[in-house]
C-alpha atoms as a PDB file:
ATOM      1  CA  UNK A   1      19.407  -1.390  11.427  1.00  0.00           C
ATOM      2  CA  UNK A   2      22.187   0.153   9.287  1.00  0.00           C
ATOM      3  CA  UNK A   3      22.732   2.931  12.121  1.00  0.00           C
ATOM      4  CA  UNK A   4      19.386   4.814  11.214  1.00  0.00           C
ATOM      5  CA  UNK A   5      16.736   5.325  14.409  1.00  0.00           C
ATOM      6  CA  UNK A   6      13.483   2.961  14.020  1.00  0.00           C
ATOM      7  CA  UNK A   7      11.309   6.157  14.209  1.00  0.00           C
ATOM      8  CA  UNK A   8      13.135   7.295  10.600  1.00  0.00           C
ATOM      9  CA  UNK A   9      13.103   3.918   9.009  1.00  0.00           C
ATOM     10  CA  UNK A  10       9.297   3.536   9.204  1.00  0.00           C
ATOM     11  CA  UNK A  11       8.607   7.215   7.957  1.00  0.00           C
ATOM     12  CA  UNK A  12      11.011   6.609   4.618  1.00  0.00           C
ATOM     13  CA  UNK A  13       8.764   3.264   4.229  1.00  0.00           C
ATOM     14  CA  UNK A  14       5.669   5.092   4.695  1.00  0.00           C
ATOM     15  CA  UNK A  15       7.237   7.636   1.859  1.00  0.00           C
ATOM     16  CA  UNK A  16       8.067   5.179  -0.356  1.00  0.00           C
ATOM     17  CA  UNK A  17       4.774   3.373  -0.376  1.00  0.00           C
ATOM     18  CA  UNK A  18       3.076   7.060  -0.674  1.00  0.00           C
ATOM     19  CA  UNK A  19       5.059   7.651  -4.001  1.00  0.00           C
ATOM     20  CA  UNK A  20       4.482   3.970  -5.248  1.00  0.00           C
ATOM     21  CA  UNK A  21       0.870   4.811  -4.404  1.00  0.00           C
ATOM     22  CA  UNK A  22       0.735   8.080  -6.369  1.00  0.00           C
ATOM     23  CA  UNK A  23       2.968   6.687  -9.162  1.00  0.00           C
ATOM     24  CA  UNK A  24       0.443   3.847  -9.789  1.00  0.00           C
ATOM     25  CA  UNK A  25      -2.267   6.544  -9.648  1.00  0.00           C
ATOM     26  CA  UNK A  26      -0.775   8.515 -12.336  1.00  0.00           C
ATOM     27  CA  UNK A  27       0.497   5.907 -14.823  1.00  0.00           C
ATOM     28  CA  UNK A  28      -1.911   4.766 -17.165  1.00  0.00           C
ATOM     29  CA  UNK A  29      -2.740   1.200 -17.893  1.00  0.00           C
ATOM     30  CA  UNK A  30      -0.873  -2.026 -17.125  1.00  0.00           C
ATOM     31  CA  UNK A  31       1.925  -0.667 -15.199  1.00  0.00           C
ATOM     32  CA  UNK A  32       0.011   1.606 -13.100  1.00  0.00           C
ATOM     33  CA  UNK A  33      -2.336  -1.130 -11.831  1.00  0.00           C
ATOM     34  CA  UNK A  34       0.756  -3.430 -11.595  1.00  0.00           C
ATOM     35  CA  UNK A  35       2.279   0.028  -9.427  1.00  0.00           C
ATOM     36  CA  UNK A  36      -0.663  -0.230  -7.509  1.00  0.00           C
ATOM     37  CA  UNK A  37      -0.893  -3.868  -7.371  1.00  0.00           C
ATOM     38  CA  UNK A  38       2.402  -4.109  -5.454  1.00  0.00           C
ATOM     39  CA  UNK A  39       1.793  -1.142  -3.211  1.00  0.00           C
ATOM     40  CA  UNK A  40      -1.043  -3.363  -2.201  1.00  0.00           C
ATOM     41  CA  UNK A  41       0.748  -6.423  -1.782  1.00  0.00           C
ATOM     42  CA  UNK A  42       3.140  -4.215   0.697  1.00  0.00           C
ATOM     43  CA  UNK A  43      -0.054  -3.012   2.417  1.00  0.00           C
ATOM     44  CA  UNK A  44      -1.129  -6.456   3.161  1.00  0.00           C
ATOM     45  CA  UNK A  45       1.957  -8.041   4.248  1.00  0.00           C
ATOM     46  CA  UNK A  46       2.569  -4.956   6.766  1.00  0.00           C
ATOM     47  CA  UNK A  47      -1.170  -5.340   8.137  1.00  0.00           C
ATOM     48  CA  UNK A  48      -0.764  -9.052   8.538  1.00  0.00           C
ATOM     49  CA  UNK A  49       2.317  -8.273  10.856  1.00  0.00           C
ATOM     50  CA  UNK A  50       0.497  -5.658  12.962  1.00  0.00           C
ATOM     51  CA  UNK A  51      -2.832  -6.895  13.008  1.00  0.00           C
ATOM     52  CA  UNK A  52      -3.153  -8.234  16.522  1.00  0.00           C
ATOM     53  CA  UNK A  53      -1.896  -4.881  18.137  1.00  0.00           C
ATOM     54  CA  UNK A  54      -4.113  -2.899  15.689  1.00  0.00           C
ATOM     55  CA  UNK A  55      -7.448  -1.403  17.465  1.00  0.00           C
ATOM     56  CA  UNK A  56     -10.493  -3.491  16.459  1.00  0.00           C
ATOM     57  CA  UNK A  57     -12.341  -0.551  15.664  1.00  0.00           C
ATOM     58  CA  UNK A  58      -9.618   0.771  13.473  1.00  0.00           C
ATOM     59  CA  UNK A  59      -9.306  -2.929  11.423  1.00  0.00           C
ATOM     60  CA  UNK A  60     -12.529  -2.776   9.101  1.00  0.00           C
ATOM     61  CA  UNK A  61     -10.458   0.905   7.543  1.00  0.00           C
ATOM     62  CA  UNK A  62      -7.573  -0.750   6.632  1.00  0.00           C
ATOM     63  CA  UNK A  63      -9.700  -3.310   4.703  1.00  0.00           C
ATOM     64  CA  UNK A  64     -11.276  -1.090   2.765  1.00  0.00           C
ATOM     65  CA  UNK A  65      -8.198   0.856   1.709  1.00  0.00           C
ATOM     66  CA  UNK A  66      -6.734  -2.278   1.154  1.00  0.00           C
ATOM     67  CA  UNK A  67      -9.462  -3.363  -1.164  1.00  0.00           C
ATOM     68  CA  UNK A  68      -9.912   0.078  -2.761  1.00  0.00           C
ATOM     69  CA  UNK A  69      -6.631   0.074  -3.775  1.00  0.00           C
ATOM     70  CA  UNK A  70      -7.337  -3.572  -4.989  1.00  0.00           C
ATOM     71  CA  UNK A  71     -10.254  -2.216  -7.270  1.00  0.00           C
ATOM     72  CA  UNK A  72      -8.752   0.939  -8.714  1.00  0.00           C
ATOM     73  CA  UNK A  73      -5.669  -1.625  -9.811  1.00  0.00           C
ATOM     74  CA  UNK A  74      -8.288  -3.747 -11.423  1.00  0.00           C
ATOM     75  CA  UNK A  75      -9.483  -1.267 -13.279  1.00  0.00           C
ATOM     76  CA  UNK A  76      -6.076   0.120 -14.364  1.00  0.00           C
ATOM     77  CA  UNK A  77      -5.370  -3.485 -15.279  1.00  0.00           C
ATOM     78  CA  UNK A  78      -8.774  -4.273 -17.540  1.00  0.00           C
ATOM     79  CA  UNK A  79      -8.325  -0.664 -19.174  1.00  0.00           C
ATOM     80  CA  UNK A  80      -4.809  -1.393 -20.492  1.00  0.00           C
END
């Protein structure tokens, strides 16, 4: 896509989720959970796409982080 190896595209995604990760981390209140909220919607809809070829040890991880994340932006969102 757009000339740029596969192998490059998916680390500048994983960056940019990392920094929308750490931005909703360090913003306080509504718009850090809604930060986080969104990183977690990404996390989901890229999980859902490679769950089949994802080991079955290795799934019950990426629910927690996924729900972690879910928590710590409920927080963020209840605090205000």
């Amino acid at each position: 896509m757009f000339g740029v190896p596969r192998r490059l595209l998916i680390v500048l995604l994983a960056l940019a989720i990392g920094g929308l990760f750490a931005a909703g981390l360090f913003v306080h209140g509504r718009l850090g959970g809604g930060l986080l909220l969104v990183t977690d919607a990404i996390l989901i809809t890229l999980t859902q796409t490679v769950w089949h070829g994802v080991n079955p040890r290795r799934r019950p991880i990426r629910v927690v982080i996924i729900a972690v994340i879910a928590a710590i932006a409920v927080v963020k969102l209840v605090q205000g």
